[in-house]
N, C-alpha and C. Protein backbone atom coordinates (compact mmCIF):
# COMPACT_ATOMS: atom_id res chain seq x y z
N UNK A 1 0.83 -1.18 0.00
CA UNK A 1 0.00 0.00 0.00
C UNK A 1 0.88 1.24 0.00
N UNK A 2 0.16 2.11 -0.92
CA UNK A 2 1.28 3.69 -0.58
C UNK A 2 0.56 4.52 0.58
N UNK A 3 1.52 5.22 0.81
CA UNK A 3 1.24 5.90 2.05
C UNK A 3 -0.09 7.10 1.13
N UNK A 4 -0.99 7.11 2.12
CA UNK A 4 -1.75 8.02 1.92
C UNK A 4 -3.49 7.15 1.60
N UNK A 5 -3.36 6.40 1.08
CA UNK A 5 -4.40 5.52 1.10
C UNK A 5 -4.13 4.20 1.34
N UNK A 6 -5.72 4.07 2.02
CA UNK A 6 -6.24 3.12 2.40
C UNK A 6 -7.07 2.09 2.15
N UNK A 7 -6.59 0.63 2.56
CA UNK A 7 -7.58 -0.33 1.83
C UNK A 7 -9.07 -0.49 2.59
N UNK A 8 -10.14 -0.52 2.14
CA UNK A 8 -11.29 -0.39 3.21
C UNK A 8 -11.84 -1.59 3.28
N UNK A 9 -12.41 -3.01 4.19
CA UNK A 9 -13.08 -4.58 3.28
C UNK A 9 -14.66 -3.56 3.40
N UNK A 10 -14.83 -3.95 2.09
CA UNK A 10 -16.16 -3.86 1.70
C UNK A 10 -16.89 -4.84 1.81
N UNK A 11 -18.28 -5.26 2.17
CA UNK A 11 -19.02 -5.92 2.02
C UNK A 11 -20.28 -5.89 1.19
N UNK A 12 -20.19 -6.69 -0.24
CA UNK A 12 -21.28 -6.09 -0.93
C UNK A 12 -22.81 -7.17 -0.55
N UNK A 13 -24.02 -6.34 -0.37
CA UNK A 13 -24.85 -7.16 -0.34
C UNK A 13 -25.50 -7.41 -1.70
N UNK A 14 -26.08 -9.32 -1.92
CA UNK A 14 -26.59 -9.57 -2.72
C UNK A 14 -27.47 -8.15 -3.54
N UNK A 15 -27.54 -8.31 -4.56
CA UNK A 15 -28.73 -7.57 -5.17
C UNK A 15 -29.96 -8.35 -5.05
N UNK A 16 -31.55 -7.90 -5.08
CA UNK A 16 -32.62 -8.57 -5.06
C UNK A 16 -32.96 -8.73 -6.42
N UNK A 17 -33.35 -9.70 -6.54
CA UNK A 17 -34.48 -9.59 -8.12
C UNK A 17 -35.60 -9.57 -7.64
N UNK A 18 -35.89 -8.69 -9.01
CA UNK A 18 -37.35 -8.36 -8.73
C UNK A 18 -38.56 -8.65 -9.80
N UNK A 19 -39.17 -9.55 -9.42
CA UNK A 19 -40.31 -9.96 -10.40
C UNK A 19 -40.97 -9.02 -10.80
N UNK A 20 -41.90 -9.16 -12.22
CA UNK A 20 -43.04 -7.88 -12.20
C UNK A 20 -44.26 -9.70 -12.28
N UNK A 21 -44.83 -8.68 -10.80
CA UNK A 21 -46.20 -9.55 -10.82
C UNK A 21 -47.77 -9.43 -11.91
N UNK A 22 -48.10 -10.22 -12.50
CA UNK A 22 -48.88 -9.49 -13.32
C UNK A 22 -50.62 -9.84 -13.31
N UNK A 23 -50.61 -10.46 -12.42
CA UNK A 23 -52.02 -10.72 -11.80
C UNK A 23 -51.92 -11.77 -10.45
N UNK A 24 -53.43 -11.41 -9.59
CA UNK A 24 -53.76 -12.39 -8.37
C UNK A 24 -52.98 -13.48 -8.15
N UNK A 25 -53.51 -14.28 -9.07
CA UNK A 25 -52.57 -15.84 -9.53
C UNK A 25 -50.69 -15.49 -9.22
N UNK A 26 -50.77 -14.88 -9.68
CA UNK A 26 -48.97 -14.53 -9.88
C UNK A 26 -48.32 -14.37 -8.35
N UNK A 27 -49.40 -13.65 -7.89
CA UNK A 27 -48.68 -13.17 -6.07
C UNK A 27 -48.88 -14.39 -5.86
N UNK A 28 -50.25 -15.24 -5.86
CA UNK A 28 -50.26 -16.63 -4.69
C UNK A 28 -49.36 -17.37 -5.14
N UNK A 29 -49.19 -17.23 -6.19
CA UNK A 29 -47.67 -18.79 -6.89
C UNK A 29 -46.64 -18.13 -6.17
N UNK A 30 -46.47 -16.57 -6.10
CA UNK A 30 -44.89 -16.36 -5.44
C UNK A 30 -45.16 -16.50 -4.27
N UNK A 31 -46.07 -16.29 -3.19
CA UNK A 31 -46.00 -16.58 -2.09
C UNK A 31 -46.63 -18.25 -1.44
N UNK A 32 -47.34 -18.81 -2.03
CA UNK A 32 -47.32 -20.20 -1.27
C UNK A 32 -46.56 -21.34 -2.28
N UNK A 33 -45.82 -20.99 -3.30
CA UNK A 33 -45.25 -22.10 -4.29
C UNK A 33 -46.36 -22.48 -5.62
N UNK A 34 -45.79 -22.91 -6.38
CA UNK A 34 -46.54 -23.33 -7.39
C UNK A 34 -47.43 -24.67 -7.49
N UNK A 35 -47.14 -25.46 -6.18
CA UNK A 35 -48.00 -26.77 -6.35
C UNK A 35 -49.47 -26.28 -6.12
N UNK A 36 -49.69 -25.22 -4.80
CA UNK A 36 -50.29 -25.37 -4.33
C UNK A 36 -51.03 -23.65 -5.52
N UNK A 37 -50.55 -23.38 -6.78
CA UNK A 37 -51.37 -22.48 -7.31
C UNK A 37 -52.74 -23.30 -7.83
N UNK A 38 -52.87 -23.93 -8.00
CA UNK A 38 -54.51 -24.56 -8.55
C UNK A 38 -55.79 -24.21 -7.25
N UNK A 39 -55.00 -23.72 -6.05
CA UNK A 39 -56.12 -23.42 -5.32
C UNK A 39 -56.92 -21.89 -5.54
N UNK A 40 -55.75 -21.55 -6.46
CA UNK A 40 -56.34 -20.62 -6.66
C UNK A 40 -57.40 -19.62 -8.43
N UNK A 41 -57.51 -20.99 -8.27
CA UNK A 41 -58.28 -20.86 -9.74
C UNK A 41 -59.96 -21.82 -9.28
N UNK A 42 -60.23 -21.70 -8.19
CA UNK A 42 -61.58 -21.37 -7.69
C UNK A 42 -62.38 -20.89 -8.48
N UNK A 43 -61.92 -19.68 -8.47
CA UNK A 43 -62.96 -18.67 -8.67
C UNK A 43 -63.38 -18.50 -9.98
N UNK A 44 -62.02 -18.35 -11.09
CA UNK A 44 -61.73 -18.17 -12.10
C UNK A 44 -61.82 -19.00 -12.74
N UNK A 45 -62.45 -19.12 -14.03
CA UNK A 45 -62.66 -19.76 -15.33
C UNK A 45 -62.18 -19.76 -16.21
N UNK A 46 -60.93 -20.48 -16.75
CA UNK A 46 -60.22 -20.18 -18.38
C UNK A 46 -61.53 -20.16 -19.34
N UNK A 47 -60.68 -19.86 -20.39
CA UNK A 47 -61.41 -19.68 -21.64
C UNK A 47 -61.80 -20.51 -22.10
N UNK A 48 -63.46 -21.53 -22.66
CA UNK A 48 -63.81 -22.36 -22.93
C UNK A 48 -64.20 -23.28 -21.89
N UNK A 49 -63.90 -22.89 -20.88
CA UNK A 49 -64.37 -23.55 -19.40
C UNK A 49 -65.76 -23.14 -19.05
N UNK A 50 -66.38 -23.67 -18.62
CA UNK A 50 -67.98 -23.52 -17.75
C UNK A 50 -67.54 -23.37 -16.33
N UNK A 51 -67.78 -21.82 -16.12
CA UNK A 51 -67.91 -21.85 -14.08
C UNK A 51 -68.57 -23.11 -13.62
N UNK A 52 -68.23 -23.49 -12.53
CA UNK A 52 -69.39 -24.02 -11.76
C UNK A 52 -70.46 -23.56 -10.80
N UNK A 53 -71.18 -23.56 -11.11
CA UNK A 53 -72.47 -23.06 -10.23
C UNK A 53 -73.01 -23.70 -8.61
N UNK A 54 -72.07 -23.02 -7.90
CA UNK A 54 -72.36 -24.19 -6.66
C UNK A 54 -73.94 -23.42 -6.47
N UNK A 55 -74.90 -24.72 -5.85
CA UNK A 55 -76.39 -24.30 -5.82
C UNK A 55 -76.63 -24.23 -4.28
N UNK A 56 -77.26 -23.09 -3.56
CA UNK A 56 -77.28 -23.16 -1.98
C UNK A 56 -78.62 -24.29 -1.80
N UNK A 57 -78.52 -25.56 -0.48
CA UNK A 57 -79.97 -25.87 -0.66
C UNK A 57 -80.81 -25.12 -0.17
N UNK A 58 -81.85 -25.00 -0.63
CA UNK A 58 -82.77 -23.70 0.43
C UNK A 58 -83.94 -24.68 0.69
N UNK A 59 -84.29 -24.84 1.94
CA UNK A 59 -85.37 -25.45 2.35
C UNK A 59 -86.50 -24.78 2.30
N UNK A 60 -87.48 -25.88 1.85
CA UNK A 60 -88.79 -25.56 0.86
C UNK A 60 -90.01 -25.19 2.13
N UNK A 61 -90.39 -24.00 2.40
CA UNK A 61 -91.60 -23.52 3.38
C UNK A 61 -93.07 -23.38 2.74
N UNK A 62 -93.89 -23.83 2.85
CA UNK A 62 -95.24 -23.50 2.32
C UNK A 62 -95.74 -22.09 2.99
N UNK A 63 -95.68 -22.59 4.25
CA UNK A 63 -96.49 -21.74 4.81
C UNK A 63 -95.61 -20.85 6.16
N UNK A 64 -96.19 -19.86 6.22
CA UNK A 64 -95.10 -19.14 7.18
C UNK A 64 -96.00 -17.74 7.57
N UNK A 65 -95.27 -16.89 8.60
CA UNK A 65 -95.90 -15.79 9.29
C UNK A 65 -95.26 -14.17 8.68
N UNK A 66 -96.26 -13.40 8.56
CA UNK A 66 -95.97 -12.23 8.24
C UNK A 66 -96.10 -11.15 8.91
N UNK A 67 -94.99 -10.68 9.58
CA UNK A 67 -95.37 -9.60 11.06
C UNK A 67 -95.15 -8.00 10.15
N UNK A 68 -95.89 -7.50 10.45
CA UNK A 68 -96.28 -5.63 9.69
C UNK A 68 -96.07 -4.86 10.93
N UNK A 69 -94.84 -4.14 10.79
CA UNK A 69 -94.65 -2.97 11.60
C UNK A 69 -95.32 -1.37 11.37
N UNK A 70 -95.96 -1.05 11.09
CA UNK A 70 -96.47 0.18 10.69
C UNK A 70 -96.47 1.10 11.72
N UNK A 71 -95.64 1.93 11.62
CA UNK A 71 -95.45 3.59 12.71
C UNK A 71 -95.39 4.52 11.96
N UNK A 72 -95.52 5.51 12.56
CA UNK A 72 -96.34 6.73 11.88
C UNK A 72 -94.66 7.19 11.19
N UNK A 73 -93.37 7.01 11.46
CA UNK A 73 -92.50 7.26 11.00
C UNK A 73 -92.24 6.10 9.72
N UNK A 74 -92.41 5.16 9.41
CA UNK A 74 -92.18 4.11 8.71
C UNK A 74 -92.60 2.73 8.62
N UNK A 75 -92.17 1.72 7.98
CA UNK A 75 -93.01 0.35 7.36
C UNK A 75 -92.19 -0.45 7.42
N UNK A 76 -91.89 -1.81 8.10
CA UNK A 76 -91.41 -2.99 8.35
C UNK A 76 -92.39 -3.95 8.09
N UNK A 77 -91.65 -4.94 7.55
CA UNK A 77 -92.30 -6.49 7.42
C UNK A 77 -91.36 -7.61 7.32
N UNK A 78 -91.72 -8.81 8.06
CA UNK A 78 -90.82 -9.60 7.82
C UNK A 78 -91.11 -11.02 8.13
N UNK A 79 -90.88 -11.73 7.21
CA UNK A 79 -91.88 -13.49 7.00
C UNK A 79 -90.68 -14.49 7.56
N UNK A 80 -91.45 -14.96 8.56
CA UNK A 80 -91.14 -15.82 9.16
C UNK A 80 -91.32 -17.10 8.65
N UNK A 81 -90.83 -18.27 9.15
CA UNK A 81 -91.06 -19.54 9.19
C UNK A 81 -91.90 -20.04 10.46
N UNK A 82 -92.80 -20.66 10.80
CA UNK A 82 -93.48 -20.96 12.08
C UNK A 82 -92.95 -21.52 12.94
N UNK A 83 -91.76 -21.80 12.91
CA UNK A 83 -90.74 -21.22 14.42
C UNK A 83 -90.69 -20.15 14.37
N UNK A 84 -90.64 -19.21 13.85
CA UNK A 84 -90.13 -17.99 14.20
C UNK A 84 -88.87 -17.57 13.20
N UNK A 85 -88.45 -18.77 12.50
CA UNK A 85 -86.84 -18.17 12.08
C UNK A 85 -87.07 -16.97 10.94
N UNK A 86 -86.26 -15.96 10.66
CA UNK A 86 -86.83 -15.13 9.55
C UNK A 86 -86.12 -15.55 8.62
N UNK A 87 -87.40 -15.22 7.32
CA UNK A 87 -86.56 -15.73 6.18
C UNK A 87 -86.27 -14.56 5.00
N UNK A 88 -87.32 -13.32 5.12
CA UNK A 88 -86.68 -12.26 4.60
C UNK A 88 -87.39 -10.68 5.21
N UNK A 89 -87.01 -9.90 5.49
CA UNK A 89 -87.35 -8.49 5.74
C UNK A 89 -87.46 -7.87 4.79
N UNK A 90 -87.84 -6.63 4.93
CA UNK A 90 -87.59 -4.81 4.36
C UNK A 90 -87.56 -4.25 5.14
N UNK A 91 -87.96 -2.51 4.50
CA UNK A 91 -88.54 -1.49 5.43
C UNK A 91 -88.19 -0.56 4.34
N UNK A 92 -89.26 0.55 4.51
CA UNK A 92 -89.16 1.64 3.71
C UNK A 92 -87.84 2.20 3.50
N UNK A 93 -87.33 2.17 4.58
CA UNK A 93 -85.57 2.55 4.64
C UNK A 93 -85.22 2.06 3.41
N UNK A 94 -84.67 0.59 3.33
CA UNK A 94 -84.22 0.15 2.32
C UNK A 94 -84.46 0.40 1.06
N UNK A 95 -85.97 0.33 1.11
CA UNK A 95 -86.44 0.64 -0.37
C UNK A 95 -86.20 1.90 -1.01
N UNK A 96 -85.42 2.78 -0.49
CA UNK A 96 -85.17 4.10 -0.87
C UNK A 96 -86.06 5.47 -0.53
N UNK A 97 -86.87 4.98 0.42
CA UNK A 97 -87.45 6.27 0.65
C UNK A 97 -86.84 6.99 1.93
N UNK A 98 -87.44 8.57 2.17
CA UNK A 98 -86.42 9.00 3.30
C UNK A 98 -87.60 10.02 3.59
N UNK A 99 -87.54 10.40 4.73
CA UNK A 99 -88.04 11.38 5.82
C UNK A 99 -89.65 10.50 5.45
N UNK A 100 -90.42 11.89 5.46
CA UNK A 100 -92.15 11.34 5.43
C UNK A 100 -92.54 10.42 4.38
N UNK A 101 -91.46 10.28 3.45
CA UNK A 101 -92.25 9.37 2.30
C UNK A 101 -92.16 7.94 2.92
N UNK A 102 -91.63 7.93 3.94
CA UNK A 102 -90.99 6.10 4.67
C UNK A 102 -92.62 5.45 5.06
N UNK A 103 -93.39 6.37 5.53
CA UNK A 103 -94.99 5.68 6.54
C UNK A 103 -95.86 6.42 5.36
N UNK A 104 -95.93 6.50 3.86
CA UNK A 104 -96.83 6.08 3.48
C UNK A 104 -97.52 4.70 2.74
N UNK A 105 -98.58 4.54 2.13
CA UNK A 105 -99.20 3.45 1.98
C UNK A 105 -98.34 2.86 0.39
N UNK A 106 -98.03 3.91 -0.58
CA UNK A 106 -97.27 3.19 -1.65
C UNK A 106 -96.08 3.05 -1.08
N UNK A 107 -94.95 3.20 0.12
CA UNK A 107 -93.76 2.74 0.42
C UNK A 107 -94.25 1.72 0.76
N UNK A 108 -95.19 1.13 1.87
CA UNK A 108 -95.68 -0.10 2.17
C UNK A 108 -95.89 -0.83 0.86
N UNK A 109 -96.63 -0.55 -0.02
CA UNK A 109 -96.26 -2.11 -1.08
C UNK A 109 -95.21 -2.17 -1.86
N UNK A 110 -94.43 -1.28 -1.84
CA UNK A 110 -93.07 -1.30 -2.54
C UNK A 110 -92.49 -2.47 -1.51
N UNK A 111 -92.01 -1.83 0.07
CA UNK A 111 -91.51 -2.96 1.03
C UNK A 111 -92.19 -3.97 1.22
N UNK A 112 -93.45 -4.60 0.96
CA UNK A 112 -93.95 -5.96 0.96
C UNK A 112 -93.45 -6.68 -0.59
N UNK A 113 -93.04 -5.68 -1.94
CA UNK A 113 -92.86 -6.35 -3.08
C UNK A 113 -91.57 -7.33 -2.91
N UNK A 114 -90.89 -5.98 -2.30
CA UNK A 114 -88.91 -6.47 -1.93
C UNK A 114 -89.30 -7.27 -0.77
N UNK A 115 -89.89 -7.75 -0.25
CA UNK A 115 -89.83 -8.96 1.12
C UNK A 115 -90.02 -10.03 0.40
N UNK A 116 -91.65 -10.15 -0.35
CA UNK A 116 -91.54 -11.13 -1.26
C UNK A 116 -90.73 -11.68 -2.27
N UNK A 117 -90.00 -10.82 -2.75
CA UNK A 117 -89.07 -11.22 -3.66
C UNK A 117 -88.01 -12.18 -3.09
N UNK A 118 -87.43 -11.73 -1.83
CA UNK A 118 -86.74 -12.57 -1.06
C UNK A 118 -86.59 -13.57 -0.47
N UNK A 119 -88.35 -13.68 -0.75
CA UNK A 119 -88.90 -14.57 0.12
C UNK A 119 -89.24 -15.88 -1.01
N UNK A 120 -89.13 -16.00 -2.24
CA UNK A 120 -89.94 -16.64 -3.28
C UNK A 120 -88.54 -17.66 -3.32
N UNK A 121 -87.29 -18.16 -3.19
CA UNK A 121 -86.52 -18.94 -3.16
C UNK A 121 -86.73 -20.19 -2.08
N UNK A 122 -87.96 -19.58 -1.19
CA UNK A 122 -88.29 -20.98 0.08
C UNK A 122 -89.70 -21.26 -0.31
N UNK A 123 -90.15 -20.90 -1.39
CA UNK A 123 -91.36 -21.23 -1.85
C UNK A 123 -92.55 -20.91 -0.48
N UNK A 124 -92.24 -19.74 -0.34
CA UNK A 124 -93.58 -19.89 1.00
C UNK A 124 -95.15 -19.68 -0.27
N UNK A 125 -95.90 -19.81 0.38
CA UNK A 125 -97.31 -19.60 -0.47
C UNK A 125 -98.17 -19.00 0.53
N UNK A 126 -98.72 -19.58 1.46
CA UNK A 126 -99.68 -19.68 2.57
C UNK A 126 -99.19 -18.58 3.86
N UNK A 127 -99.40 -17.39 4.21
CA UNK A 127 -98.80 -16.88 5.23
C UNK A 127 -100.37 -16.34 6.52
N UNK A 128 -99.63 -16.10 7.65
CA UNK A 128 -100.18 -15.44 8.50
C UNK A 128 -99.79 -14.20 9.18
N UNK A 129 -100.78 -13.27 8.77
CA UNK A 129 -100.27 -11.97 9.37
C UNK A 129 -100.26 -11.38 10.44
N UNK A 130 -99.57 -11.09 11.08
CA UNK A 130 -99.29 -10.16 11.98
C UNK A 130 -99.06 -8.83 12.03
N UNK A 131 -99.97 -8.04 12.32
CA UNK A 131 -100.20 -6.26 12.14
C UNK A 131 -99.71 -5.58 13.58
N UNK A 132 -98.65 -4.51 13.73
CA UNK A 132 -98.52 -3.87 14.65
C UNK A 132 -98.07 -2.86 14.26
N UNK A 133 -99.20 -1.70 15.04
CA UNK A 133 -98.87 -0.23 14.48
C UNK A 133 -99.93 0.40 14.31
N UNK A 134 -99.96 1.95 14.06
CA UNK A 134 -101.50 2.78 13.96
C UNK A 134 -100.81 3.73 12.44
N UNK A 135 -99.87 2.78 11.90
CA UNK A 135 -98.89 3.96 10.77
C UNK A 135 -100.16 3.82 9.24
N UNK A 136 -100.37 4.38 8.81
CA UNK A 136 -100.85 4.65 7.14
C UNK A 136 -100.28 3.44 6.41
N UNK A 137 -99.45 2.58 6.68
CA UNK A 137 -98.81 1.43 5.58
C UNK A 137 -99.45 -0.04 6.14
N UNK A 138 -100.62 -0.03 7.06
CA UNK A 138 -100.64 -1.24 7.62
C UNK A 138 -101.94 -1.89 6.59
N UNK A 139 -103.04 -0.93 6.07
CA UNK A 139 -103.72 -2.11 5.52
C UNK A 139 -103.36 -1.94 4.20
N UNK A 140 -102.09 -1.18 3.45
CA UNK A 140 -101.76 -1.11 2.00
C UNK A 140 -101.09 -2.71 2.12
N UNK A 141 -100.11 -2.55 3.08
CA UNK A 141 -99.46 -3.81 3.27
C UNK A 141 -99.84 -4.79 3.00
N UNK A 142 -101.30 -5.15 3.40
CA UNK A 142 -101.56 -6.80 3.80
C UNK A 142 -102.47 -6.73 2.36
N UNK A 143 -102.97 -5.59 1.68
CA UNK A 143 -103.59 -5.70 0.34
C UNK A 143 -102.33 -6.03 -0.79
N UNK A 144 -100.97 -5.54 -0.42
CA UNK A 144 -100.07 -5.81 -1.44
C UNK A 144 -99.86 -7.09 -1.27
N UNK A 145 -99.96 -8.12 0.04
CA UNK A 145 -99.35 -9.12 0.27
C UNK A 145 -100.31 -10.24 -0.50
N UNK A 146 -101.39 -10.02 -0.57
CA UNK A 146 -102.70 -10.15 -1.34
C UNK A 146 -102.45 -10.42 -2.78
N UNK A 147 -101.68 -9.23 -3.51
CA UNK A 147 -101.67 -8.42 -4.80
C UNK A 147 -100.14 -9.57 -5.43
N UNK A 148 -99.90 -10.18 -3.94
CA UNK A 148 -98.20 -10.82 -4.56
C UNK A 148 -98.54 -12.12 -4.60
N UNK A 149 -99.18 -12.43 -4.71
CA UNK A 149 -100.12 -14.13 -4.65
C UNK A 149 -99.77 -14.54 -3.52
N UNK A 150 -99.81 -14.28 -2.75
CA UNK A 150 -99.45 -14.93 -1.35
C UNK A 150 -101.15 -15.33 -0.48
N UNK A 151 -101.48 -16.31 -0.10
CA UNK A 151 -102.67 -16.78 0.21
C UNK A 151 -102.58 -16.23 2.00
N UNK A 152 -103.13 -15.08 2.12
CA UNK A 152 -103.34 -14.59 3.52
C UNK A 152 -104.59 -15.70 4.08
N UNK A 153 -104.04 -16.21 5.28
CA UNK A 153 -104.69 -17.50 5.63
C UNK A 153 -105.64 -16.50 7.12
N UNK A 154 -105.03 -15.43 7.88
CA UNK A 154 -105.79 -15.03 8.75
C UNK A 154 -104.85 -13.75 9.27
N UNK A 155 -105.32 -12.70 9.73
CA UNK A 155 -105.09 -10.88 10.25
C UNK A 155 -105.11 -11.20 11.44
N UNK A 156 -104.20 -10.76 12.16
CA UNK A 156 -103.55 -10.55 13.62
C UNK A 156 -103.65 -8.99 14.20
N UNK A 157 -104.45 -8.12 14.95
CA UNK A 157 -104.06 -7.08 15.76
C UNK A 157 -103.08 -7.13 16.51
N UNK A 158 -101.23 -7.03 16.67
CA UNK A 158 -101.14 -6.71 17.92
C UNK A 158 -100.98 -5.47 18.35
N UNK A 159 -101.35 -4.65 17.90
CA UNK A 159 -101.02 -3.56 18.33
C UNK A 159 -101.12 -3.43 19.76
N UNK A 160 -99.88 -2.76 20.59
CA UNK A 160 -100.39 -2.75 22.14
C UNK A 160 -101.13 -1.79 22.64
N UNK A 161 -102.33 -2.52 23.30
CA UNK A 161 -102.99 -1.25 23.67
C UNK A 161 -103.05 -1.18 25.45
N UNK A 162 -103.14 0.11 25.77
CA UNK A 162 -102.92 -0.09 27.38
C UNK A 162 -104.09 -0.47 28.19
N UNK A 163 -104.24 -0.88 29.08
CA UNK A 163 -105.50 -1.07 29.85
C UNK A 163 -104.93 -0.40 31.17
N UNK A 164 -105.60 0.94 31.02
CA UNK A 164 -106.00 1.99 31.83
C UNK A 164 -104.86 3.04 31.84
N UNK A 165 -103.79 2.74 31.47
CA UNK A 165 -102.27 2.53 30.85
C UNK A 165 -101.69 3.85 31.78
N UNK A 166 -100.72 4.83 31.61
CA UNK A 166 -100.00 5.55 32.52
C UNK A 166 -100.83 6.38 33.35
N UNK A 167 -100.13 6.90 34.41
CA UNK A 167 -101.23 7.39 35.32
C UNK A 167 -101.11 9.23 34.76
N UNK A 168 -102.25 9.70 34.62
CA UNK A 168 -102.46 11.02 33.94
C UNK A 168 -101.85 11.81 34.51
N UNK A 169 -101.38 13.27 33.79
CA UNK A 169 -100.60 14.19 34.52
C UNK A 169 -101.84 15.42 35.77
N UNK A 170 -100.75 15.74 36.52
CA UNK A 170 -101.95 16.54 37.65
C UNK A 170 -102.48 17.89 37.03
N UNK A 171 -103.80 18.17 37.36
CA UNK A 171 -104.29 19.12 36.79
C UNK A 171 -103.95 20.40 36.98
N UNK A 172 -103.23 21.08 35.88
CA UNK A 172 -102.64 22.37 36.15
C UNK A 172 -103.57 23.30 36.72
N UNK A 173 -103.07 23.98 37.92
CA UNK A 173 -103.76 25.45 38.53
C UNK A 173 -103.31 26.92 37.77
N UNK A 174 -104.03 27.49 37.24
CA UNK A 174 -103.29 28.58 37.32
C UNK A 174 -103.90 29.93 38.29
């Protein structure tokens, strides 16, 4: 060595390579290996291939219960199975209406159309209604449910009513 400089040890680190990834498929082959890429063609269908259609079973209901929420703010309904399990809802909400248009009588058969619709994959036919509420959507309701071929088998009041119900306020003096 001459005087004045110095030898330095360098240490060079590897360089990385760098793939260009060019779809989904491409990341899962680089990250779990390539045997295991066929798991990921699930979803995906080559060209000339038929998806497969996995089919859900849906158990077949004839007959089932229809409870009607009607309040002066809005319209609920929702068909039960006779346990009790539900098998589809609405409510004016959903159906796109907002502020006062939610508790009238055409939001009510709009939300009985979209219940039924949901409801036509368990084949119900035969229902029983259940009415609760003093709202404007309660007898459009059970006429749309009518209007959707659905065989209304018998009308339920529950509306709660009080018997003799809070104790009145004291009579103001002035």
């Amino acid at each position: 060595m001459s005087e004045g400089t110095q030898q330095l040890n360098t240490v060079t680190a590897p360089t990385p390579t760098v793939t260009r990834i060019e779809s989904p498929k491409d990341v899962f082959e680089e990250v779990f290996g390539a045997e295991s890429a066929g798991a990921a063609d699930v979803g995906s269908a080559e060209k000339g291939e038929k998806k497969k259609v996995v089919q859900k079973n849906v158990r077949q209901i004839a007959r089932g219960c229809a409870y009607i929420q009607a309040t002066y703010n809005n319209t609920m309904i929702v068909f039960t199975d006779p346990q009790g399990n539900v098998i589809a809802s609405a409510s004016s909400g959903q159906c796109g209406f907002k502020g006062p248009k939610k508790s009238t009588a055409y939001a009510a058969g709009v939300v009985v159309r979209r219940a039924a619709e949901r409801s036509q994959p368990y084949g119900l036919k035969e229902i029983e209604v259940f009415v609760k509420g003093v709202g404007s959507g309660r007898e459009a309701a059970v006429r749309a449910l009518n209007a959707q071929g659905l065989v209304v088998i018998g009308i339920h009041d529950t509306t709660p009513i009080p018997h003799n119900g809070c104790r009145a306020p004291k009579i103001r003096r002035v």
